[in-house]
PDB file of N, CA and C in Angstrom:
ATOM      1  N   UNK A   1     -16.015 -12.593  20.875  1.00  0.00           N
ATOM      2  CA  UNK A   1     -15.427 -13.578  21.759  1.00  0.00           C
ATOM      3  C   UNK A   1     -15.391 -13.004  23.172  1.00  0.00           C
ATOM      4  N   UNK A   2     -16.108 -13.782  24.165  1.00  0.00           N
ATOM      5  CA  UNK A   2     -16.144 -12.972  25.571  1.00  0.00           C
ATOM      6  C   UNK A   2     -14.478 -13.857  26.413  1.00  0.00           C
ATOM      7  N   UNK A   3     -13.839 -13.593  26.999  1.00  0.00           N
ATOM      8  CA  UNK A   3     -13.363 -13.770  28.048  1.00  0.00           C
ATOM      9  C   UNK A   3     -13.836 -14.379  29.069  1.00  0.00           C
ATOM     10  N   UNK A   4     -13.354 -15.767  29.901  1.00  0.00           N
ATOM     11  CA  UNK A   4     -13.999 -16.236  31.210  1.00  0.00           C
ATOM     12  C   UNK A   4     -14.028 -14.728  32.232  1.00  0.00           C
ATOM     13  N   UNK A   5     -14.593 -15.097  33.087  1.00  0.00           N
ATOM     14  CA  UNK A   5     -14.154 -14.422  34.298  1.00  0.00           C
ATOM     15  C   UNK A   5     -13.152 -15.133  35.020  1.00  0.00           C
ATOM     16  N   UNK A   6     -12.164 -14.257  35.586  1.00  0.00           N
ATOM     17  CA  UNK A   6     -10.866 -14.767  35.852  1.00  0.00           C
ATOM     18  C   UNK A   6     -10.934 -13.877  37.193  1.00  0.00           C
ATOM     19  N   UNK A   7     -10.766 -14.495  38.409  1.00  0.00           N
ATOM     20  CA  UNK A   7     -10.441 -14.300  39.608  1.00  0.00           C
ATOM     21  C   UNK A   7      -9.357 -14.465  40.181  1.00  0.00           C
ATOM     22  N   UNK A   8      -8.296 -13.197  41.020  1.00  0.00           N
ATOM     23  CA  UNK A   8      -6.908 -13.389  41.209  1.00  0.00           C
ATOM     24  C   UNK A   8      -6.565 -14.683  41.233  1.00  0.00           C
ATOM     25  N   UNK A   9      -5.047 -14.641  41.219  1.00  0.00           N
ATOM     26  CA  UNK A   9      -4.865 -16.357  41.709  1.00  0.00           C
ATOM     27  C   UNK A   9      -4.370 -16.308  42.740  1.00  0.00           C
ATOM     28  N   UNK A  10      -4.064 -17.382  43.824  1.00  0.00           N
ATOM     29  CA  UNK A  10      -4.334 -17.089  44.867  1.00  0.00           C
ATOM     30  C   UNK A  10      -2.738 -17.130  45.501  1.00  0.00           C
ATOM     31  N   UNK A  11      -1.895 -17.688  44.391  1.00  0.00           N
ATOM     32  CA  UNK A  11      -0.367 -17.760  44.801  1.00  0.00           C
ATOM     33  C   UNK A  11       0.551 -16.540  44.930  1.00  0.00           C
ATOM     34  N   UNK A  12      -0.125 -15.243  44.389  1.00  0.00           N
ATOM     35  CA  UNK A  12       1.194 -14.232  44.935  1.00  0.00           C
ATOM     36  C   UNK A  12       0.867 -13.921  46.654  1.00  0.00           C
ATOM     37  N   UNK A  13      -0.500 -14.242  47.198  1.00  0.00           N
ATOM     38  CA  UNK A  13      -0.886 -13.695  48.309  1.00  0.00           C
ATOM     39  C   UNK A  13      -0.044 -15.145  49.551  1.00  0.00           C
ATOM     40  N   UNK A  14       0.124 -16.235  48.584  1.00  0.00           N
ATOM     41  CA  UNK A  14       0.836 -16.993  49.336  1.00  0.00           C
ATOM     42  C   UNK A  14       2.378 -16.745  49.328  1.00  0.00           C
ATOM     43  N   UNK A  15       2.684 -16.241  48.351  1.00  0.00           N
ATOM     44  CA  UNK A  15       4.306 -16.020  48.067  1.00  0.00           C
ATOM     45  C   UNK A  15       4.566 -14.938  49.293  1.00  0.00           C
ATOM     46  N   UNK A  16       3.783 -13.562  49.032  1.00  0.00           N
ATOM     47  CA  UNK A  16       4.036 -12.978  50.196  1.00  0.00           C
ATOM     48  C   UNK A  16       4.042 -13.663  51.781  1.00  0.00           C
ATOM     49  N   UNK A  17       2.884 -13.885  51.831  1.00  0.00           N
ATOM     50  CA  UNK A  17       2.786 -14.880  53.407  1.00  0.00           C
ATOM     51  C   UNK A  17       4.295 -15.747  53.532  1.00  0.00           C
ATOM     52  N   UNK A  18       4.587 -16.526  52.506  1.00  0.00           N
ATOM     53  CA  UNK A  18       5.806 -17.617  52.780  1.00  0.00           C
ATOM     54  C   UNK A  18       6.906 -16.851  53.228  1.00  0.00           C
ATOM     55  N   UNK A  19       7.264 -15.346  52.424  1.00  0.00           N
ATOM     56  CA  UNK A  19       8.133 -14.326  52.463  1.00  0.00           C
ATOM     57  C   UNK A  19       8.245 -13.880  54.111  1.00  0.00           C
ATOM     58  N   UNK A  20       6.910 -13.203  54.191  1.00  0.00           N
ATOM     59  CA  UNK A  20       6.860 -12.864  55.838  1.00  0.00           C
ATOM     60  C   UNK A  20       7.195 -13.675  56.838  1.00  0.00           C
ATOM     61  N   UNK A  21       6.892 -15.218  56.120  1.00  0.00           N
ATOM     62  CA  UNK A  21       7.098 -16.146  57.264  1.00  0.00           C
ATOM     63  C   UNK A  21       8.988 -16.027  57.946  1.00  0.00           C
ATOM     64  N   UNK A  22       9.187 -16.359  56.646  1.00  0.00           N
ATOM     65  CA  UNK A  22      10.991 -16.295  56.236  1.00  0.00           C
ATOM     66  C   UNK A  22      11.315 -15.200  57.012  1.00  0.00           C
ATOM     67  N   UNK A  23      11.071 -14.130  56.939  1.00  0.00           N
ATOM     68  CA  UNK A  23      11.818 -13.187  57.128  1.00  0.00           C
ATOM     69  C   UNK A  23      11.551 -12.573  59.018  1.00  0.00           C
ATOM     70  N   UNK A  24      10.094 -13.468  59.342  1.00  0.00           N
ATOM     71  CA  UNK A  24       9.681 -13.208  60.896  1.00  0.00           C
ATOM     72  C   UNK A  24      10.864 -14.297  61.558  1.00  0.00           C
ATOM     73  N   UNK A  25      11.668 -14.987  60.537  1.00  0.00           N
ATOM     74  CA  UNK A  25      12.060 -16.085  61.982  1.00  0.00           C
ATOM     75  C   UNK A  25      13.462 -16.699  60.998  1.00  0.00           C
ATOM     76  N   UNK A  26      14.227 -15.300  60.980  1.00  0.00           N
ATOM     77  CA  UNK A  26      15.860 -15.612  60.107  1.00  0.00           C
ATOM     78  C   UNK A  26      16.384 -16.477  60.680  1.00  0.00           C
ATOM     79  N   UNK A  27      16.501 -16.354  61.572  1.00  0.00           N
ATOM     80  CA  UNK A  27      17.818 -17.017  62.733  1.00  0.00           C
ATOM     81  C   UNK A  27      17.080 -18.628  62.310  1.00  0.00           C
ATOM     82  N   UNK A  28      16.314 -19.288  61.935  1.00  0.00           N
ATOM     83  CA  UNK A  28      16.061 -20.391  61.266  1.00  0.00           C
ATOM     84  C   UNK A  28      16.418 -20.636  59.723  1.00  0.00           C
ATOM     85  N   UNK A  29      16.778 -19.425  59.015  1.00  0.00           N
ATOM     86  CA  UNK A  29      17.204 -19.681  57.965  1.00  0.00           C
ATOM     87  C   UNK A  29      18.173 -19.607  56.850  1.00  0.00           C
ATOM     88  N   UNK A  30      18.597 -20.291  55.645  1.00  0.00           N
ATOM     89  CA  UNK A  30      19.564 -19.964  55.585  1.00  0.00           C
ATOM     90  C   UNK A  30      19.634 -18.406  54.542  1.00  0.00           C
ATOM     91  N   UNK A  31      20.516 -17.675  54.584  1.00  0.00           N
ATOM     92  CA  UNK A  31      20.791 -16.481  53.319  1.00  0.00           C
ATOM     93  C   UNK A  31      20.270 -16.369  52.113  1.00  0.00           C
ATOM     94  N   UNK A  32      20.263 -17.611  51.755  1.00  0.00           N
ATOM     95  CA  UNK A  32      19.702 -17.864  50.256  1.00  0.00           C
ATOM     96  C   UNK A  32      18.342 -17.736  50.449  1.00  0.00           C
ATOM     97  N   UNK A  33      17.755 -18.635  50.827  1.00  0.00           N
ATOM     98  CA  UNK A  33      16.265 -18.108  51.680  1.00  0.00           C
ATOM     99  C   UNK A  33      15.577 -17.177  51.831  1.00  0.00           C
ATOM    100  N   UNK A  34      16.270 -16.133  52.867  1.00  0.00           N
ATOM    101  CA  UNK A  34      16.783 -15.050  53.267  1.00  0.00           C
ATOM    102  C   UNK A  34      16.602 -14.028  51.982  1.00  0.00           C
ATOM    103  N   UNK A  35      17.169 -14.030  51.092  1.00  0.00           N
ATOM    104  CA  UNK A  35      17.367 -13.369  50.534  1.00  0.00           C
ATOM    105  C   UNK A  35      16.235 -13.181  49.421  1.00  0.00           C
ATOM    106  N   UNK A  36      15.696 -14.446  49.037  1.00  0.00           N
ATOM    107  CA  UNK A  36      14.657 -14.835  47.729  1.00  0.00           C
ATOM    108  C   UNK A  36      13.702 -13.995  48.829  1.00  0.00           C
ATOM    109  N   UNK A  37      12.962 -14.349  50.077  1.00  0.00           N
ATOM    110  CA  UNK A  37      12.131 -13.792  50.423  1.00  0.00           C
ATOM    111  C   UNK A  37      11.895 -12.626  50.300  1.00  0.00           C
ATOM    112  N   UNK A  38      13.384 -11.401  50.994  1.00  0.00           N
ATOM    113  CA  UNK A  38      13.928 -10.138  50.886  1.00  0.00           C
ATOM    114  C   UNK A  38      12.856  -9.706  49.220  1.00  0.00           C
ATOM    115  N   UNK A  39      13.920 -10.082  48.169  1.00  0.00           N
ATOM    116  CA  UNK A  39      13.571  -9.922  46.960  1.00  0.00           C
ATOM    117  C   UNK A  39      12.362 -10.230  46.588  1.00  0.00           C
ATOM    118  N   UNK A  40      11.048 -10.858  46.587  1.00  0.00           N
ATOM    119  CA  UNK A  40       9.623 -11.116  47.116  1.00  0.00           C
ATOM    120  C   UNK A  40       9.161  -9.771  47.189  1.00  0.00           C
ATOM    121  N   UNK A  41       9.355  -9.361  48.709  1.00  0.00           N
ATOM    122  CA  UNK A  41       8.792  -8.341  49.723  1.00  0.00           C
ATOM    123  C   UNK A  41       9.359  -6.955  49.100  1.00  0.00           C
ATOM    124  N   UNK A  42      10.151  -7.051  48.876  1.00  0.00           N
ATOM    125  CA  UNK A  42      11.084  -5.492  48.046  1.00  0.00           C
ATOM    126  C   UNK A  42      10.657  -5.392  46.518  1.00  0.00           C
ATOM    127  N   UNK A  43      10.109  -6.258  45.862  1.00  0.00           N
ATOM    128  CA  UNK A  43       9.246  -6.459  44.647  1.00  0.00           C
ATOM    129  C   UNK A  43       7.566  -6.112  45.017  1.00  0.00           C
ATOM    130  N   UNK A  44       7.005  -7.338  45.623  1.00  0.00           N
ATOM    131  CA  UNK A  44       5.629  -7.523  45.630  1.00  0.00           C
ATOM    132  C   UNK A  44       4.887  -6.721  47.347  1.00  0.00           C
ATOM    133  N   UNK A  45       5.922  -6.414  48.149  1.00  0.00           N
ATOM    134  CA  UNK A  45       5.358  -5.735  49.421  1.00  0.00           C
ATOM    135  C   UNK A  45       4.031  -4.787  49.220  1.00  0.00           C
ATOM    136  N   UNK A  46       3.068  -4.927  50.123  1.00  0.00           N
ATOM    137  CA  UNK A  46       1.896  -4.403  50.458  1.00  0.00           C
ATOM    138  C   UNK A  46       2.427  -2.933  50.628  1.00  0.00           C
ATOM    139  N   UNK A  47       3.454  -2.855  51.594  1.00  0.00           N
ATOM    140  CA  UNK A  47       3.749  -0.728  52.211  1.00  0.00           C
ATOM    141  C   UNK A  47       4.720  -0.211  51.257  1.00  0.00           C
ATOM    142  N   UNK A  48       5.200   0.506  51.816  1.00  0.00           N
ATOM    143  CA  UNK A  48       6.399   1.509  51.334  1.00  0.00           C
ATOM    144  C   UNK A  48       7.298   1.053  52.528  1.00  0.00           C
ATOM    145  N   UNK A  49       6.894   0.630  54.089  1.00  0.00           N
ATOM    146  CA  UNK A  49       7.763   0.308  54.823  1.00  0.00           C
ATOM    147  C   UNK A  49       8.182  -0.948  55.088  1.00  0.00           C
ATOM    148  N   UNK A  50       7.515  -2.238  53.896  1.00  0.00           N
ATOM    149  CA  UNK A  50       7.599  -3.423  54.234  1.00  0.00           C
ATOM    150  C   UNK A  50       8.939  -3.528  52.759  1.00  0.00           C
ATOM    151  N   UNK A  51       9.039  -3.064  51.952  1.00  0.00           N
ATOM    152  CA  UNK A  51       9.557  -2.938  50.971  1.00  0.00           C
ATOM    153  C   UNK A  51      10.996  -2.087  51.455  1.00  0.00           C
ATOM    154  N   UNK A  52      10.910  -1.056  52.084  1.00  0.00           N
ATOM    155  CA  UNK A  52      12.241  -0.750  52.691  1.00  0.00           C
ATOM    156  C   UNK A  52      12.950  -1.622  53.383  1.00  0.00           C
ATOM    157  N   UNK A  53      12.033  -1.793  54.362  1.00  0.00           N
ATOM    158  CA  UNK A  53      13.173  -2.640  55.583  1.00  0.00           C
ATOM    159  C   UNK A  53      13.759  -3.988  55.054  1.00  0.00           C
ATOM    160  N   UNK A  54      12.716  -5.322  53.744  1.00  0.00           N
ATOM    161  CA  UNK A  54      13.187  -5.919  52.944  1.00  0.00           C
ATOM    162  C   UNK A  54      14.606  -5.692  52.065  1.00  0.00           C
ATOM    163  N   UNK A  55      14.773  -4.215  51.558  1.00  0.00           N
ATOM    164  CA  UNK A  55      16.280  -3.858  51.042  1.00  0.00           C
ATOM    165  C   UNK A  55      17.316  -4.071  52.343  1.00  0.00           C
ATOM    166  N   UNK A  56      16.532  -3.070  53.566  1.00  0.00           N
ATOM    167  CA  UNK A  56      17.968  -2.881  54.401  1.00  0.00           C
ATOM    168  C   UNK A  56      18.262  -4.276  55.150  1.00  0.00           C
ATOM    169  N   UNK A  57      17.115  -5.120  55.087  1.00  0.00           N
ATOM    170  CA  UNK A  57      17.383  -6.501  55.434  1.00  0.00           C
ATOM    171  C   UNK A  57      18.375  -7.040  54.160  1.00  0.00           C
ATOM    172  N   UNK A  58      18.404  -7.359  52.488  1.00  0.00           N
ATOM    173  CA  UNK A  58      19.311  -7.321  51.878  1.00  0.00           C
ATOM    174  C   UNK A  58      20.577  -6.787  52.272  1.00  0.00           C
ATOM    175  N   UNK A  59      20.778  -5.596  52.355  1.00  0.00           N
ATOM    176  CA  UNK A  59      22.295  -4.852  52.785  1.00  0.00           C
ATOM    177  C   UNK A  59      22.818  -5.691  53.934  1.00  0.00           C
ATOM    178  N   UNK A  60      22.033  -5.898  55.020  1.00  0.00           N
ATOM    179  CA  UNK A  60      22.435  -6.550  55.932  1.00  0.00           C
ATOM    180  C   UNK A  60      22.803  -8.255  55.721  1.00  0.00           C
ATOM    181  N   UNK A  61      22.264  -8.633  54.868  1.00  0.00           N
ATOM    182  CA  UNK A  61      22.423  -9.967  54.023  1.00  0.00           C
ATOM    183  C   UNK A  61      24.161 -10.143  53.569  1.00  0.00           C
ATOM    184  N   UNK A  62      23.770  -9.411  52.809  1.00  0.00           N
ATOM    185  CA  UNK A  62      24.772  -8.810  51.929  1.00  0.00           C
ATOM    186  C   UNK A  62      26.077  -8.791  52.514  1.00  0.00           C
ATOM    187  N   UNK A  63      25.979  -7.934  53.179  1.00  0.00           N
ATOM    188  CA  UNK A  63      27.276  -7.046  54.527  1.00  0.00           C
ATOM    189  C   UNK A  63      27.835  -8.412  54.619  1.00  0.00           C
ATOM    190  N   UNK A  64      27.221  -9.352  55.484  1.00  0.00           N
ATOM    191  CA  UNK A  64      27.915 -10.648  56.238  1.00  0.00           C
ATOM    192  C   UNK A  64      28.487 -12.059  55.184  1.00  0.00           C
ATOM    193  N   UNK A  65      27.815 -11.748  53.768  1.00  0.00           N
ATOM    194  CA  UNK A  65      28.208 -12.727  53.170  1.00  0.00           C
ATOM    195  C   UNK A  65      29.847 -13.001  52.950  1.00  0.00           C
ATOM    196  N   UNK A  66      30.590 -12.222  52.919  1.00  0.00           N
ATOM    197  CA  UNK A  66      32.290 -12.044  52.911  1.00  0.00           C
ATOM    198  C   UNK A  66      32.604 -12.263  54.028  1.00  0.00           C
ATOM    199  N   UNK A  67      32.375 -12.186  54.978  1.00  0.00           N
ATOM    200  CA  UNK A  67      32.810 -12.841  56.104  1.00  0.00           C
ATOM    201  C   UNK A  67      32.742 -14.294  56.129  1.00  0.00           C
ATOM    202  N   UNK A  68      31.199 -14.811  56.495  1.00  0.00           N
ATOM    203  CA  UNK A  68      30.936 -16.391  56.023  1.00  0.00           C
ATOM    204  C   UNK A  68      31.572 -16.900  55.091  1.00  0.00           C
ATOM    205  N   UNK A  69      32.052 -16.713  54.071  1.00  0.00           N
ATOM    206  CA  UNK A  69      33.061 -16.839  53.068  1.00  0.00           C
ATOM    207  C   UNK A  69      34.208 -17.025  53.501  1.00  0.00           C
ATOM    208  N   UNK A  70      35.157 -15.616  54.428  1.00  0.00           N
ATOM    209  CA  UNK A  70      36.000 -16.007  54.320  1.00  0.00           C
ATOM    210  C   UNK A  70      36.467 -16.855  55.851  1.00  0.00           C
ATOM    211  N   UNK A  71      35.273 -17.318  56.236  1.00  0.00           N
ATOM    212  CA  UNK A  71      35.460 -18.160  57.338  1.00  0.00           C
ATOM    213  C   UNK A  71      35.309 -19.602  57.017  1.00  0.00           C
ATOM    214  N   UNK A  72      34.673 -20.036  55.665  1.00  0.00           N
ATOM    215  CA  UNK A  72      34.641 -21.491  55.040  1.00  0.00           C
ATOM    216  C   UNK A  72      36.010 -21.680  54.277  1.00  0.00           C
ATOM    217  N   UNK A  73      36.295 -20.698  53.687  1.00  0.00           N
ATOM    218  CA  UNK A  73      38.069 -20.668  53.551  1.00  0.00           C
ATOM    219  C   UNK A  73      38.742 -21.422  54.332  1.00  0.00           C
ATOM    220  N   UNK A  74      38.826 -20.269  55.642  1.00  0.00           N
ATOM    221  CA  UNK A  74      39.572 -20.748  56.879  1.00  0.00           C
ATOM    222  C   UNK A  74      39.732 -22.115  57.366  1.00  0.00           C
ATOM    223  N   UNK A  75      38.444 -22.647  57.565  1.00  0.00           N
ATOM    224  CA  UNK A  75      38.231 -23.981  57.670  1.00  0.00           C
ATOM    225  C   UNK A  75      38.407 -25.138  56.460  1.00  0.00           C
ATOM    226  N   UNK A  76      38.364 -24.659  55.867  1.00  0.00           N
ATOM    227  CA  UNK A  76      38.906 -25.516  54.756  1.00  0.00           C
ATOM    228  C   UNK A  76      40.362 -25.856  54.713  1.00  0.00           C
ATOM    229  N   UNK A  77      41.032 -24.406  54.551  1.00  0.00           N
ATOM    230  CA  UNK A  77      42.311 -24.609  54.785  1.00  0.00           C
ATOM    231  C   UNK A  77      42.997 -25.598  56.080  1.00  0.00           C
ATOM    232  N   UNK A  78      42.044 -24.899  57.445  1.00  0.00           N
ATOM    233  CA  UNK A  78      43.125 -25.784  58.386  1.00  0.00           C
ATOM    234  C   UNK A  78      42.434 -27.429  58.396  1.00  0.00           C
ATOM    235  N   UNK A  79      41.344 -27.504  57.341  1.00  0.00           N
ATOM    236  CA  UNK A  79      41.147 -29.074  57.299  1.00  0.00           C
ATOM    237  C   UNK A  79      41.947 -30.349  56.728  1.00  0.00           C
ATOM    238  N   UNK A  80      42.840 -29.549  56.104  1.00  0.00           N
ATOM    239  CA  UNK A  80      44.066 -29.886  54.927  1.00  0.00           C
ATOM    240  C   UNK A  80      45.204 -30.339  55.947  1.00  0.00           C
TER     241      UNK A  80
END
């Protein structure tokens, strides 16, 4: 039994691209976003330095989410 020939597919090279896109132009997006991309690039990254800065972009994700939190609190509360 032979096997077709099977040629990459062409969607992880787009997943990355969508990732880079995300992550060239945050300040358009939201965390969640943000973050799936992060996780992408820190998984599937081309370097050793595109895959780092993807984590310390996480940490930095990360860091601010308790704040945003406890600032939808805030507003919640004095909406009451």
């Amino acid at each position: 039994m032979t096997l077709p020939n099977r040629l990459p597919a062409p969607w992880p090279a787009d997943r990355l691209a969508e990732a880079r896109a995300v992550i060239a132009d945050v300040a358009h997006h939201s965390d969640h976003l943000i973050r799936l991309a992060c996780n992408v690039l820190v998984t599937h990254g081309e370097t050793a330095g595109e895959r780092k800065d993807a984590r310390v972009l996480l940490v930095v994700i990360d860091a601010r989410r308790p704040i945003r939190q406890a600032q939808r609190d805030d507003n919640r509360g004095a909406g009451q």
